[in-house]
Protein backbone atom coordinates (compact mmCIF):
# COMPACT_ATOMS: atom_id res chain seq x y z
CA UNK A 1 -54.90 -30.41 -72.61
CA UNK A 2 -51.77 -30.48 -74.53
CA UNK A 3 -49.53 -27.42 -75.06
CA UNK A 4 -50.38 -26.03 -79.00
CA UNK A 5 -46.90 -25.54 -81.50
CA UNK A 6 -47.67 -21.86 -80.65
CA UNK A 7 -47.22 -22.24 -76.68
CA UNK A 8 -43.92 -24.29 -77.57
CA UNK A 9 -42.70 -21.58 -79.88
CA UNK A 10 -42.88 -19.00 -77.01
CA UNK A 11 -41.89 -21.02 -74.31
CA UNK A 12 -39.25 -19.38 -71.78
CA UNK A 13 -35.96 -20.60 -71.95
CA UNK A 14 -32.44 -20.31 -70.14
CA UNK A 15 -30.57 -17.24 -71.07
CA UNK A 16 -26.90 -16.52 -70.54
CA UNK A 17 -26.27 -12.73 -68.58
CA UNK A 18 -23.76 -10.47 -70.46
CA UNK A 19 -21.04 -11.11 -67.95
CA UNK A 20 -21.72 -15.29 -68.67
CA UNK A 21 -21.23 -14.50 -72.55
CA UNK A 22 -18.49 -12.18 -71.66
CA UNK A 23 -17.11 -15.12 -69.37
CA UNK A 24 -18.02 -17.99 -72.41
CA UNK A 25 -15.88 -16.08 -75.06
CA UNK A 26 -12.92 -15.65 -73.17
CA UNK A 27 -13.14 -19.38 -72.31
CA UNK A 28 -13.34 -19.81 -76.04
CA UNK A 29 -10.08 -17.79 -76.85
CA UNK A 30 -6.46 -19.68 -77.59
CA UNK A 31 -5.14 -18.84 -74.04
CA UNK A 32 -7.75 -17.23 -71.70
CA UNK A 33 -6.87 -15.00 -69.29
CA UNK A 34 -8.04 -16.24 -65.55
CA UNK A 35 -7.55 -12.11 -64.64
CA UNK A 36 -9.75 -11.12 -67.41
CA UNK A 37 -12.17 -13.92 -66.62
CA UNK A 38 -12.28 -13.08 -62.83
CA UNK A 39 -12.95 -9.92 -63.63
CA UNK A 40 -16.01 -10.42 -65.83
CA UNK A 41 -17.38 -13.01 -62.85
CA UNK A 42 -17.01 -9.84 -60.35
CA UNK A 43 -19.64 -7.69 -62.38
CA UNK A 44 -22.82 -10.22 -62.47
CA UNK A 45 -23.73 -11.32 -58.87
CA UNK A 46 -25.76 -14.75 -59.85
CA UNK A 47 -22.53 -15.55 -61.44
CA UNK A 48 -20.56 -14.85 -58.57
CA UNK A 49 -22.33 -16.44 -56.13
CA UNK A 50 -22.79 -19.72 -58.81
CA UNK A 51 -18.87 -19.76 -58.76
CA UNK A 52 -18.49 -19.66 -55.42
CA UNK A 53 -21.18 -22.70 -54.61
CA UNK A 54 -20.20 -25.42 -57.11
CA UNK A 55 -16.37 -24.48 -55.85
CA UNK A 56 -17.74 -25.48 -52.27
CA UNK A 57 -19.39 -28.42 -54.14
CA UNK A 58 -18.51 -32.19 -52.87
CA UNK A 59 -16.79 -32.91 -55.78
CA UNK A 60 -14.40 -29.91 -54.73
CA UNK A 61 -14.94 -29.22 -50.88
CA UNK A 62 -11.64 -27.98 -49.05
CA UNK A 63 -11.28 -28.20 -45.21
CA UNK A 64 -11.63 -24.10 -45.69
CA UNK A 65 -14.95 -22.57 -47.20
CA UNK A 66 -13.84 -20.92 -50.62
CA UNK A 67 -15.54 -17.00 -49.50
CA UNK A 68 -14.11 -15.11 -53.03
CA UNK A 69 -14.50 -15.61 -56.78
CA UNK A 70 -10.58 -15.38 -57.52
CA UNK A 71 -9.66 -18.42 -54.91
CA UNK A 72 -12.77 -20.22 -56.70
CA UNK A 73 -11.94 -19.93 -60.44
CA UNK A 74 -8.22 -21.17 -59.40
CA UNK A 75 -10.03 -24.11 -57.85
CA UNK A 76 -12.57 -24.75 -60.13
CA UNK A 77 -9.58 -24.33 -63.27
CA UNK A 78 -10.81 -22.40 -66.66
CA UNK A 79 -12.93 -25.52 -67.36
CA UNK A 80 -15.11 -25.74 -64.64
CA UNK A 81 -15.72 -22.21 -64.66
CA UNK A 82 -18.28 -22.66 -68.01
CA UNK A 83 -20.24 -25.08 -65.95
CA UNK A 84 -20.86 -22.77 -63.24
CA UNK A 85 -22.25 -20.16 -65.88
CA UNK A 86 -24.54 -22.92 -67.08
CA UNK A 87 -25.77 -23.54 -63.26
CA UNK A 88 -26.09 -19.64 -63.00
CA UNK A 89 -27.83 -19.51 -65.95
CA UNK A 90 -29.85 -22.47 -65.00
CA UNK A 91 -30.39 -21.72 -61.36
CA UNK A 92 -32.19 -18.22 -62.64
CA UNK A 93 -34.53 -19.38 -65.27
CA UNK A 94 -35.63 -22.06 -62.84
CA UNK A 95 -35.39 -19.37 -59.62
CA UNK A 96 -39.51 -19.23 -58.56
CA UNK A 97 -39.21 -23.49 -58.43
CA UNK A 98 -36.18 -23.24 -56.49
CA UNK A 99 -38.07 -25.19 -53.33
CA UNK A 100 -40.24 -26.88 -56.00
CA UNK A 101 -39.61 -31.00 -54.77
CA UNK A 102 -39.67 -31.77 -58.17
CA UNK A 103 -36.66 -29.23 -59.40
CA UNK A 104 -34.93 -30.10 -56.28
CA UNK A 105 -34.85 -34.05 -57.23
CA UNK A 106 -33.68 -32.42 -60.79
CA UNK A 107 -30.86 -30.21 -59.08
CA UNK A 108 -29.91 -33.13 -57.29
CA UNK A 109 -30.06 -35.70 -59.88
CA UNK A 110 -27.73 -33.86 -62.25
CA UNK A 111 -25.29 -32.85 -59.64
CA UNK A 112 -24.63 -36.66 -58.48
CA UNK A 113 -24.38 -37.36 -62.07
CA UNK A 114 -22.20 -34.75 -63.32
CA UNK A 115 -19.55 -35.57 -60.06
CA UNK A 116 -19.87 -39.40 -61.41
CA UNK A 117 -19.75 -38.65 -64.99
CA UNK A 118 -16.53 -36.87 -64.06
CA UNK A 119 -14.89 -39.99 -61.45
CA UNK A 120 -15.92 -42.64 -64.23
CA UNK A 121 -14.52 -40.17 -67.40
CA UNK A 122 -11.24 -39.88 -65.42
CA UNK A 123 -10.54 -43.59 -65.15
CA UNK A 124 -11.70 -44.31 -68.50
CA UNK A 125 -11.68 -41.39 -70.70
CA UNK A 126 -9.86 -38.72 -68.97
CA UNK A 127 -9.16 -36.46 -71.71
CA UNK A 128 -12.54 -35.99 -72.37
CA UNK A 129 -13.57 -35.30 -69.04
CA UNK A 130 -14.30 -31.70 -68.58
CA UNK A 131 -16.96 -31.93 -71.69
CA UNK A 132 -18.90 -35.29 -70.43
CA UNK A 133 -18.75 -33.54 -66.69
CA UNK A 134 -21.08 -30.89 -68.92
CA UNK A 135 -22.94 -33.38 -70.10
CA UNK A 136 -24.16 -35.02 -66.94
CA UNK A 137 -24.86 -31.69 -65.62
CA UNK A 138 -27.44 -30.49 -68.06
CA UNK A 139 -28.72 -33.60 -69.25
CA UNK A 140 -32.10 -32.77 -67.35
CA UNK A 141 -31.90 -29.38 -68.55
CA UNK A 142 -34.75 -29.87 -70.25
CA UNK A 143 -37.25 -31.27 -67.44
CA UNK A 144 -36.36 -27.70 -65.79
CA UNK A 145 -37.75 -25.47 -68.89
CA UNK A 146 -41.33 -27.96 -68.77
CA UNK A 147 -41.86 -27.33 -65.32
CA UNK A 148 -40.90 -23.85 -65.56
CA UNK A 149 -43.17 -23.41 -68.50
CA UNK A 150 -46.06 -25.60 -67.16
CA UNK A 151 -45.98 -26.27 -63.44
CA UNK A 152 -49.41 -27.83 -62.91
CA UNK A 153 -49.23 -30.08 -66.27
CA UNK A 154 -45.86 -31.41 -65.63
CA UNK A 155 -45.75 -32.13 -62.16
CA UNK A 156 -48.99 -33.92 -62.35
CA UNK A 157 -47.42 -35.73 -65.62
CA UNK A 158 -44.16 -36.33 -63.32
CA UNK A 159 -46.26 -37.64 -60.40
CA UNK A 160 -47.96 -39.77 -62.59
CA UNK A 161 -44.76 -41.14 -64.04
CA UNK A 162 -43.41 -42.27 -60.64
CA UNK A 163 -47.26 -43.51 -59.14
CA UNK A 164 -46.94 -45.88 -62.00
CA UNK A 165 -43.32 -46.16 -62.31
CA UNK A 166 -43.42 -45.69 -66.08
CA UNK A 167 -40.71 -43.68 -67.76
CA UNK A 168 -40.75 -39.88 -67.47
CA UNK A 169 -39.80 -39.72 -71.46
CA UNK A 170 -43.17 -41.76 -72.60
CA UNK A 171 -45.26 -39.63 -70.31
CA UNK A 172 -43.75 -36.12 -72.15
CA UNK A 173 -43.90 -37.80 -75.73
CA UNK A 174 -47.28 -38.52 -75.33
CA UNK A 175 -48.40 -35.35 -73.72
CA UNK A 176 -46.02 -32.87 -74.98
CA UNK A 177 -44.94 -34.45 -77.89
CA UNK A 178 -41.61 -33.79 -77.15
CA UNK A 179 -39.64 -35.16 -74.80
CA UNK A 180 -36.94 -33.09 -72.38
CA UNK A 181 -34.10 -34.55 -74.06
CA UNK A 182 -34.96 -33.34 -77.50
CA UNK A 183 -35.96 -30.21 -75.88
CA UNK A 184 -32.46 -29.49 -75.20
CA UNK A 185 -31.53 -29.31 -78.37
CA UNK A 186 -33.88 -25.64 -78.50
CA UNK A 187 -31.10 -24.05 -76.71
CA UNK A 188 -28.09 -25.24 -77.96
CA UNK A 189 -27.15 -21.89 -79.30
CA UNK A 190 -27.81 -19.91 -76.42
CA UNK A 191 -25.84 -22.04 -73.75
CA UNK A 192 -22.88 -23.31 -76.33
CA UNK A 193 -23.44 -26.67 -75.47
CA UNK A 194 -20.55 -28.91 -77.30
CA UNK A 195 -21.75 -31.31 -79.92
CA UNK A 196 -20.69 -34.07 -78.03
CA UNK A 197 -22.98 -32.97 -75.28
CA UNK A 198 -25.64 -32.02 -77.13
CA UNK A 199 -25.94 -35.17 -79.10
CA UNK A 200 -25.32 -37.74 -76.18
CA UNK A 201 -28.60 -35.54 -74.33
CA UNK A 202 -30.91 -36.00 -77.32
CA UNK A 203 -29.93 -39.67 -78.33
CA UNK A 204 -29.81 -41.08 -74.87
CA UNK A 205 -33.11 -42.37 -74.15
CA UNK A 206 -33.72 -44.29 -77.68
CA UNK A 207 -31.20 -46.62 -78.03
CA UNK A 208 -30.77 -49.68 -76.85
CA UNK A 209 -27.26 -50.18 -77.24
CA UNK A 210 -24.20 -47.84 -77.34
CA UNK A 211 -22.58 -47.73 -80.78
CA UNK A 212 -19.04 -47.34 -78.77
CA UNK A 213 -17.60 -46.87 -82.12
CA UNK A 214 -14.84 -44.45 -80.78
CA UNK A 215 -16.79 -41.07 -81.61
CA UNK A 216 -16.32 -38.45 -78.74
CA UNK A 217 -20.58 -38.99 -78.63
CA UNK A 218 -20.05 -42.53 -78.01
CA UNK A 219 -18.12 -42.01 -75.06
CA UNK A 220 -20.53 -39.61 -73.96
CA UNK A 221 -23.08 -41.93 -73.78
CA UNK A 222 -21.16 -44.83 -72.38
CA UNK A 223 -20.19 -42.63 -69.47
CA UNK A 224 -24.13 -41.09 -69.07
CA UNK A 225 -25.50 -44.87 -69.22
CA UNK A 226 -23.04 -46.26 -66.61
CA UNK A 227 -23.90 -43.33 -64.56
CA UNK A 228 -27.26 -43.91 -64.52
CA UNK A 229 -27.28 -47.76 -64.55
CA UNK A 230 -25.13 -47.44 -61.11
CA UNK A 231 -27.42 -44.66 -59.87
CA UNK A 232 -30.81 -46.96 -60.54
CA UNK A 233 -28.61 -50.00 -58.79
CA UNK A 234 -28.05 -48.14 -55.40
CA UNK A 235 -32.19 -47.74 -55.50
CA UNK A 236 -34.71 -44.84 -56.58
CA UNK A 237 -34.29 -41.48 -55.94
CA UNK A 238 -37.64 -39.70 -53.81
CA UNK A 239 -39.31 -36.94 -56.51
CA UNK A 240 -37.70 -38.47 -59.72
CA UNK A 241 -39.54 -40.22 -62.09
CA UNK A 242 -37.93 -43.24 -63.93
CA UNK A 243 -35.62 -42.95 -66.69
CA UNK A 244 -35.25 -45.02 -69.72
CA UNK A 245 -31.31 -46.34 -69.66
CA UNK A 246 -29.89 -47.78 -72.72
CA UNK A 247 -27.53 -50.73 -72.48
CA UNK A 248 -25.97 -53.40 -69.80
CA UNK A 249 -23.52 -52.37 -66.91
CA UNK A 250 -21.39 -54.60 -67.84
CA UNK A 251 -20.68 -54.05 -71.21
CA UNK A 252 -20.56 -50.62 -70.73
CA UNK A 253 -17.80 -51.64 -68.19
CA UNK A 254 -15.89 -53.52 -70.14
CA UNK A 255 -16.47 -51.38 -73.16
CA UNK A 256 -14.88 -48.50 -70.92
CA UNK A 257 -12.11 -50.63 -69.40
CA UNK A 258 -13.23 -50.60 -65.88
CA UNK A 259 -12.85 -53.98 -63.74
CA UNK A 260 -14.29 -54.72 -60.85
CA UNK A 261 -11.87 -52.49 -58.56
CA UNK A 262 -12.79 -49.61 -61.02
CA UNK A 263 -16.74 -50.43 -60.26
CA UNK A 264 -16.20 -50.85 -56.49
CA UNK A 265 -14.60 -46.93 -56.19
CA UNK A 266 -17.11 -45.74 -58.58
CA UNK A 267 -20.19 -47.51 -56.44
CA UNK A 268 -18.30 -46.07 -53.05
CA UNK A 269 -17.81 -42.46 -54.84
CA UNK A 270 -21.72 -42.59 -55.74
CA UNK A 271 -22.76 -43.56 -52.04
CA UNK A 272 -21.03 -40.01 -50.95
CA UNK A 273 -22.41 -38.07 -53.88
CA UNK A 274 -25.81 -39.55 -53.19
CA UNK A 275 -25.21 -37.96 -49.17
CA UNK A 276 -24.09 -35.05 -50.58
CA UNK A 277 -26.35 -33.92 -52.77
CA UNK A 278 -29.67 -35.52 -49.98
CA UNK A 279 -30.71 -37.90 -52.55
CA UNK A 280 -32.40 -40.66 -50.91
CA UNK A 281 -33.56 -43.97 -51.95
């Protein structure tokens, strides 16, 4: 049985702690302050300890484990530090499905894609790359608030999805009406998700071809397609349902500047990620 408008109305979503808004707004100022910043990190513990893990991330690994939040932030840079308040945020909505197989291949999806999002964006489109980093991190943001909200009905749906190997979006269309793209969109306000991000999430699954029309969304979506075209290429990921990809490779290559040096590093960069982060395939 499908969920009613009510049920969707009340659903439980990701909510920013004090310190995280705290943290957001001073991110938002002219010229933060990485003192005052620090600071506001030190009084929420989730936050703290979400710091300190995505600074010991692959993408940022030093020989030395990073063991305090002011060493992290000055790794990380003022940037980074708003994604790890979206993975804090993230990580404790979704904290009860934390050994859930399903979040796990969610977690580890959007981690590989955010580090590749971030190699491809800083070949092609580096001054954008902070933002579309963002974007391939909470892309899937979405799948994590149905499974939170309905456990049994979307992991069947999800299991389903990749017995078949049909694509995860038809299956939530048809069952939830919605799918967890456009469910992003529900918590825009909440997380301060840039429009860039926020439209690149929503459109991504229904078009066939990039407009590459030089809008910051365009390159967005380039960027998220490639990802996921060279992600599908190095074979399918254990837990993770299919994915509709808009697009060819190699336009989206050539469309970005790459060559076939670029797309050798990128494919190479991708193969550690994919270790990294344990996804298989």
């Amino acid at each position: 049985m499908s969920p009613s408008d009510t049920e969707f109305l009340s659903l439980r979503m990701p909510r920013v702690s004090p310190s995280g808004q705290d943290v957001l707004a001073l991110l938002e100022s002219e010229r933060p302050d990485i003192r005052s910043v620090t600071e506001a990190i030190h009084h929420d513990p989730v936050l703290s300890s979400a710091v300190l893990k995505y600074a010991n991330a692959p993408m940022y690994r030093r020989l030395v484990e990073v063991t305090n939040v002011r060493q992290a932030v000055s790794i990380l840079g003022l940037a980074n530090v708003r994604l790890a308040v979206m993975v804090a945020s993230m990580r404790d909505f979704a904290d009860d499905y934390r050994d859930h197989p399903l979040a796990n291949a969610i977690w580890s999806h959007s981690f590989t894609m955010a580090a590749l999002m971030r190699a491809i964006a800083d070949m092609a489109v580096p001054r954008r790359a902070e933002d579309i980093e963002l974007t391939g991190l909470l892309h899937e943001m979405g799948a994590l608030i149905l499974l939170t909200n309905f456990p049994e009905e979307y992991t069947g749906l999800a299991e389903e999805a990749l017995a078949e190997d049909a694509f995860l979006e038809d299956r939530e269309k048809a069952f939830f009406g919605i799918t967890h793209n456009e469910l992003v969109a529900r918590v825009i306000d909440e997380i301060r998700l840039p429009d860039a991000s926020r439209g690149a999430i929503t459109d991504f699954p229904y078009m066939e071809q990039v407009p590459l029309a030089g809008r910051e969304v365009d390159d967005h979506l380039a960027v998220l397609a490639l990802a996921h075209h060279l992600h599908e290429e190095a074979g399918r990921q254990p837990h993770h349902p299919r994915e509709r990809i808009p697009d060819q490779r190699d336009r989206l290559l050539e469309a970005l500047s790459l060559d076939e040096a670029d797309l050798a590093a990128l494919q190479q960069q991708h193969k550690a990620l994919r270790d990294s982060y344990g996804v298989g395939g």
